[in-house]
PDB file of N, CA and C in Angstrom:
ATOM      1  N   UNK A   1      83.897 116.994 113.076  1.00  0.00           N
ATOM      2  CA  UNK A   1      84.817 117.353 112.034  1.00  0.00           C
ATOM      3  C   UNK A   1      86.153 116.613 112.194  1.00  0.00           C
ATOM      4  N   UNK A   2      86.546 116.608 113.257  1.00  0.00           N
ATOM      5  CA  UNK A   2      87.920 115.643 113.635  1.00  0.00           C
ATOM      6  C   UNK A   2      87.732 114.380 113.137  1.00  0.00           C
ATOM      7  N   UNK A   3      86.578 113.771 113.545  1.00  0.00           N
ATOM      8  CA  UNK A   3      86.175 112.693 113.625  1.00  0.00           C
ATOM      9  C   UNK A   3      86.541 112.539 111.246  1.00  0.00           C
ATOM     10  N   UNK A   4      86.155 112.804 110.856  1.00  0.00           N
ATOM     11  CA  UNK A   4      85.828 113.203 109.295  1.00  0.00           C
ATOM     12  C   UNK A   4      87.061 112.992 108.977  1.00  0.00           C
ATOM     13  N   UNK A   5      88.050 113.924 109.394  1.00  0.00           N
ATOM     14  CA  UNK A   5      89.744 114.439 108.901  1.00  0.00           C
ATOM     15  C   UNK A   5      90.528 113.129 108.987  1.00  0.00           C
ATOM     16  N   UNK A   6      90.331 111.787 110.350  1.00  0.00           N
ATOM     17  CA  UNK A   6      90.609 111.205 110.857  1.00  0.00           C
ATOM     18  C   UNK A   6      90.510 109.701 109.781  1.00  0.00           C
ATOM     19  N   UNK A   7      88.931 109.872 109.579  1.00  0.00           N
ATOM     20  CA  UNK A   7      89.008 108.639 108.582  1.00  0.00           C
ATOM     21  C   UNK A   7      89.193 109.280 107.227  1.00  0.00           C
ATOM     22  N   UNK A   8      89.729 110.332 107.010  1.00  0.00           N
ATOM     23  CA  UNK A   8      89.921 110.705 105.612  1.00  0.00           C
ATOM     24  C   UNK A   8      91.456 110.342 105.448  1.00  0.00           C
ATOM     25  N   UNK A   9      92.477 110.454 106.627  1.00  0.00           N
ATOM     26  CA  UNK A   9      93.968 110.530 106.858  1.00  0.00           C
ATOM     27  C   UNK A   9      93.952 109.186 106.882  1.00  0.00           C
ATOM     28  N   UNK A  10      93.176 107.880 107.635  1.00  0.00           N
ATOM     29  CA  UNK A  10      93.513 107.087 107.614  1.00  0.00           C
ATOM     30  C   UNK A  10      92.954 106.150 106.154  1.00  0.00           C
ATOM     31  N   UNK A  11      91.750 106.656 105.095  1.00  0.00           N
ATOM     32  CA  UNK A  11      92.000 105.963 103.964  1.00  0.00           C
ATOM     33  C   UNK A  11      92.814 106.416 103.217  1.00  0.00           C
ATOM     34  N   UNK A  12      93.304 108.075 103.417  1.00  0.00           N
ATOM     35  CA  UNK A  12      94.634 108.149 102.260  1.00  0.00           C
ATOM     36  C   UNK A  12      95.771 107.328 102.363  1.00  0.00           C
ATOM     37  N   UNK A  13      95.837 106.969 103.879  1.00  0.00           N
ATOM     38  CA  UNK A  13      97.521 106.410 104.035  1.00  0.00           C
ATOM     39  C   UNK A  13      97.303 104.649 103.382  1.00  0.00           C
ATOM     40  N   UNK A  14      95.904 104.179 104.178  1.00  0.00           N
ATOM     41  CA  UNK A  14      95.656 102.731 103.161  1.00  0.00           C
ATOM     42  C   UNK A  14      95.766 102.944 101.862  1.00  0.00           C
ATOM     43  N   UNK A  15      95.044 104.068 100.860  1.00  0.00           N
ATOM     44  CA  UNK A  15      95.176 103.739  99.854  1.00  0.00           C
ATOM     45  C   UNK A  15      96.497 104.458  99.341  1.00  0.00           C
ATOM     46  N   UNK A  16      97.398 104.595  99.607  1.00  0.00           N
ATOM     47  CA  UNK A  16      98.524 104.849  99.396  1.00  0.00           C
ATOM     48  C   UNK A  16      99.651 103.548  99.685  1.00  0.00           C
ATOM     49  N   UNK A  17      99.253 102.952 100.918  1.00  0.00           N
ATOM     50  CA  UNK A  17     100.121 101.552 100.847  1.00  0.00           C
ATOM     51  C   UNK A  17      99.613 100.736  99.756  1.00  0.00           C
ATOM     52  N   UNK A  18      98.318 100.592  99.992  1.00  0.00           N
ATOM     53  CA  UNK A  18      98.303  99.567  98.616  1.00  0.00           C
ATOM     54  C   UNK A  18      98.440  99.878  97.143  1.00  0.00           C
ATOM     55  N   UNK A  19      98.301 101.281  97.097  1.00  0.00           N
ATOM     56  CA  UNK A  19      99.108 101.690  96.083  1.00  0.00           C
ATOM     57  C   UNK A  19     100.868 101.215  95.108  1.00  0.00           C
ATOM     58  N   UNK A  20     101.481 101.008  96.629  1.00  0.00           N
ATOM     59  CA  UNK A  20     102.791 101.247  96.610  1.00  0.00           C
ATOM     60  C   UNK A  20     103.099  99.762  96.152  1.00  0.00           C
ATOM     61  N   UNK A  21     102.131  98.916  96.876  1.00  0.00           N
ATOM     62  CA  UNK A  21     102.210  97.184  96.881  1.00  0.00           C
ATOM     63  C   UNK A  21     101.945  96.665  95.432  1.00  0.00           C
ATOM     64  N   UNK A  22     101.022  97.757  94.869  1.00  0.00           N
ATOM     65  CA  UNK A  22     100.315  97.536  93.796  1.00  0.00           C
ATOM     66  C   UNK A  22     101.650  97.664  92.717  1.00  0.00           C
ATOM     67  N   UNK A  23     101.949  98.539  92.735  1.00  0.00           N
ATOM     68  CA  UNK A  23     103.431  99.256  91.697  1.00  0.00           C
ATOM     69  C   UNK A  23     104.184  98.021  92.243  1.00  0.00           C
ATOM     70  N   UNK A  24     104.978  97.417  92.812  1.00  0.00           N
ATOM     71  CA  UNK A  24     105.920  96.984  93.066  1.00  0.00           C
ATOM     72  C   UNK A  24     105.439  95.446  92.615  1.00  0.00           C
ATOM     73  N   UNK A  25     104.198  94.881  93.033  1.00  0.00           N
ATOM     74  CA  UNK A  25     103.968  93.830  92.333  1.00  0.00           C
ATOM     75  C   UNK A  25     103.815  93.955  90.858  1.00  0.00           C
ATOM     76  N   UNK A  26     103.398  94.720  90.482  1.00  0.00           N
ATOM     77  CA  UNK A  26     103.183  94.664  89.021  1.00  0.00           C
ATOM     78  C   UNK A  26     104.594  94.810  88.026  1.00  0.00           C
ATOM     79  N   UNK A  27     105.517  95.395  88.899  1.00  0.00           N
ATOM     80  CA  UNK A  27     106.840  95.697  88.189  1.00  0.00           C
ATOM     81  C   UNK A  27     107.381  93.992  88.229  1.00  0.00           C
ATOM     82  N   UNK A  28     107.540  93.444  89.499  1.00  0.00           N
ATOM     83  CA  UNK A  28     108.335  92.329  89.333  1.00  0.00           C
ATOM     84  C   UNK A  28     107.316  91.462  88.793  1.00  0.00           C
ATOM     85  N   UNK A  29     105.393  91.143  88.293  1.00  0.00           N
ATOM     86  CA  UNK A  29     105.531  90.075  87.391  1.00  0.00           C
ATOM     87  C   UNK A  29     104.891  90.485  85.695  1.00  0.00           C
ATOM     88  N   UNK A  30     105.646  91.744  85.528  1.00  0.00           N
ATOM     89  CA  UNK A  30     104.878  92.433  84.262  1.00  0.00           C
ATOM     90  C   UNK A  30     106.325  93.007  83.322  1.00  0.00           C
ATOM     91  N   UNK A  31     107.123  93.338  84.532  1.00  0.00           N
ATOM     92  CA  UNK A  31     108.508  93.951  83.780  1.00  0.00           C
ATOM     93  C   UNK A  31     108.446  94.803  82.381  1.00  0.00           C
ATOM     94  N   UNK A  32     107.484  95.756  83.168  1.00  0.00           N
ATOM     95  CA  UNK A  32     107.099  97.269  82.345  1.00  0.00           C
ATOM     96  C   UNK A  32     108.329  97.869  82.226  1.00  0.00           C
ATOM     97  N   UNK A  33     108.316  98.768  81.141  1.00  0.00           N
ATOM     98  CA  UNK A  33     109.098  99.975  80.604  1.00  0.00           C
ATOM     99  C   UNK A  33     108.285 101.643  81.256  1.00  0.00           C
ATOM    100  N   UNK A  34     106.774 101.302  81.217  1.00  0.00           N
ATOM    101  CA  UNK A  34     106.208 102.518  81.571  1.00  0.00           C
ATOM    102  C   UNK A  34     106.555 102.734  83.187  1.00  0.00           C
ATOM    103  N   UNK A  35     106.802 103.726  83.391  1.00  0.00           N
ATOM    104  CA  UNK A  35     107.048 103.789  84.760  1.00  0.00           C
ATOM    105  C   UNK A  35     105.399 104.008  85.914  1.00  0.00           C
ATOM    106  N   UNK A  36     104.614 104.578  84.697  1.00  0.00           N
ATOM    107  CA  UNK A  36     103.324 104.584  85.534  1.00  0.00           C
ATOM    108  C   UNK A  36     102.355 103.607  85.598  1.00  0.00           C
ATOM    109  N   UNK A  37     102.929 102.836  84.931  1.00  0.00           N
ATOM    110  CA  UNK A  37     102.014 101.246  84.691  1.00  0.00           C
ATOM    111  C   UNK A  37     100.769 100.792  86.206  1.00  0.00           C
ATOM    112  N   UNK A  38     102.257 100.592  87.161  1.00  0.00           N
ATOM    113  CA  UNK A  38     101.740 100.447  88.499  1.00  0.00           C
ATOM    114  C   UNK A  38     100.690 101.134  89.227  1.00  0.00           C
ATOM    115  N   UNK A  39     101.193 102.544  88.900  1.00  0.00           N
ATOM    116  CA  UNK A  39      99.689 103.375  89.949  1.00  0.00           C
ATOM    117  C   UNK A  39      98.530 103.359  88.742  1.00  0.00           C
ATOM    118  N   UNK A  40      98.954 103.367  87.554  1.00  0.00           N
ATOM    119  CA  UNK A  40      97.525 102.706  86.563  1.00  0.00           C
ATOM    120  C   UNK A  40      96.781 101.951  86.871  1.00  0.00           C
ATOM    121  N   UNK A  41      97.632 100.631  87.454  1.00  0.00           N
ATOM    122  CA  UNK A  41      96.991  99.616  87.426  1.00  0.00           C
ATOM    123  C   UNK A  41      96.180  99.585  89.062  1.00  0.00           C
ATOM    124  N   UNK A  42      96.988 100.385  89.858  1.00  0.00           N
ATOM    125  CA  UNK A  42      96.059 100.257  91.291  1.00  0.00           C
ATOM    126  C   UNK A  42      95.357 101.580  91.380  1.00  0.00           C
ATOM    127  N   UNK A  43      94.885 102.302  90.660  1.00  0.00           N
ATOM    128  CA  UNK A  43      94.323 103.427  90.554  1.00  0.00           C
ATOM    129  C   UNK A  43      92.478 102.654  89.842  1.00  0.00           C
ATOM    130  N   UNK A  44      93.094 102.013  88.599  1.00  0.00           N
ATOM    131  CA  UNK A  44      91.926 101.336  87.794  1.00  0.00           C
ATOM    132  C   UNK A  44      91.305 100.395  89.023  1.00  0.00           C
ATOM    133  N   UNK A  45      92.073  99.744  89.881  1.00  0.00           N
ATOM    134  CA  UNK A  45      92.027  98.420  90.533  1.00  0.00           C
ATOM    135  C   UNK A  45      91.181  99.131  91.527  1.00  0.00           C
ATOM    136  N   UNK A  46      91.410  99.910  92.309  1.00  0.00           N
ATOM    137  CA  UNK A  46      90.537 100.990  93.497  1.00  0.00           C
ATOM    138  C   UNK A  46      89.349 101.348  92.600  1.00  0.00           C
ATOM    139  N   UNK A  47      89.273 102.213  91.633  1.00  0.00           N
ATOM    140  CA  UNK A  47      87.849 101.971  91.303  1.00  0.00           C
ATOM    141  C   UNK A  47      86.778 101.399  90.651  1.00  0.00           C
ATOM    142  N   UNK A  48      87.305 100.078  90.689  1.00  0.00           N
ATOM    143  CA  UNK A  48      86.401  99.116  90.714  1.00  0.00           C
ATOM    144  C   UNK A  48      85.918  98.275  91.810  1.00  0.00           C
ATOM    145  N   UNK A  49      86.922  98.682  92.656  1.00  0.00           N
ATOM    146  CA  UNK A  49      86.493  97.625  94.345  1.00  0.00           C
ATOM    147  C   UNK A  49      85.651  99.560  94.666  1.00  0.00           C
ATOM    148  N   UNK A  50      85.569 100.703  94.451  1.00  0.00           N
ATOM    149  CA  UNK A  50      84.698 101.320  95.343  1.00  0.00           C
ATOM    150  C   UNK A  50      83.239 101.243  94.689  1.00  0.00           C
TER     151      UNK A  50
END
């Protein structure tokens, strides 16, 4: 069960950085008004790479 919690903590925190990378690139080469554009776009982007 540890073992489970462990790789569950460590893909939330990956998919949370690349989350963050995701928003921040997309702001500086898209220069959105929507503020949720970014986790849209790495939310859509994650499930298509799973």
């Amino acid at each position: 069960m540890w073992k489970d919690m462990l790789f569950v903590g460590i893909g939330g925190g990956i998919g949370s950085i690349l989350r963050f990378v995701t928003s921040r690139l997309s702001a500086r080469f898209i220069h959105h008004e929507w503020l949720f554009l970014g986790t849209f776009t790495a939310n859509i982007v994650g499930c298509l790479l799973i």
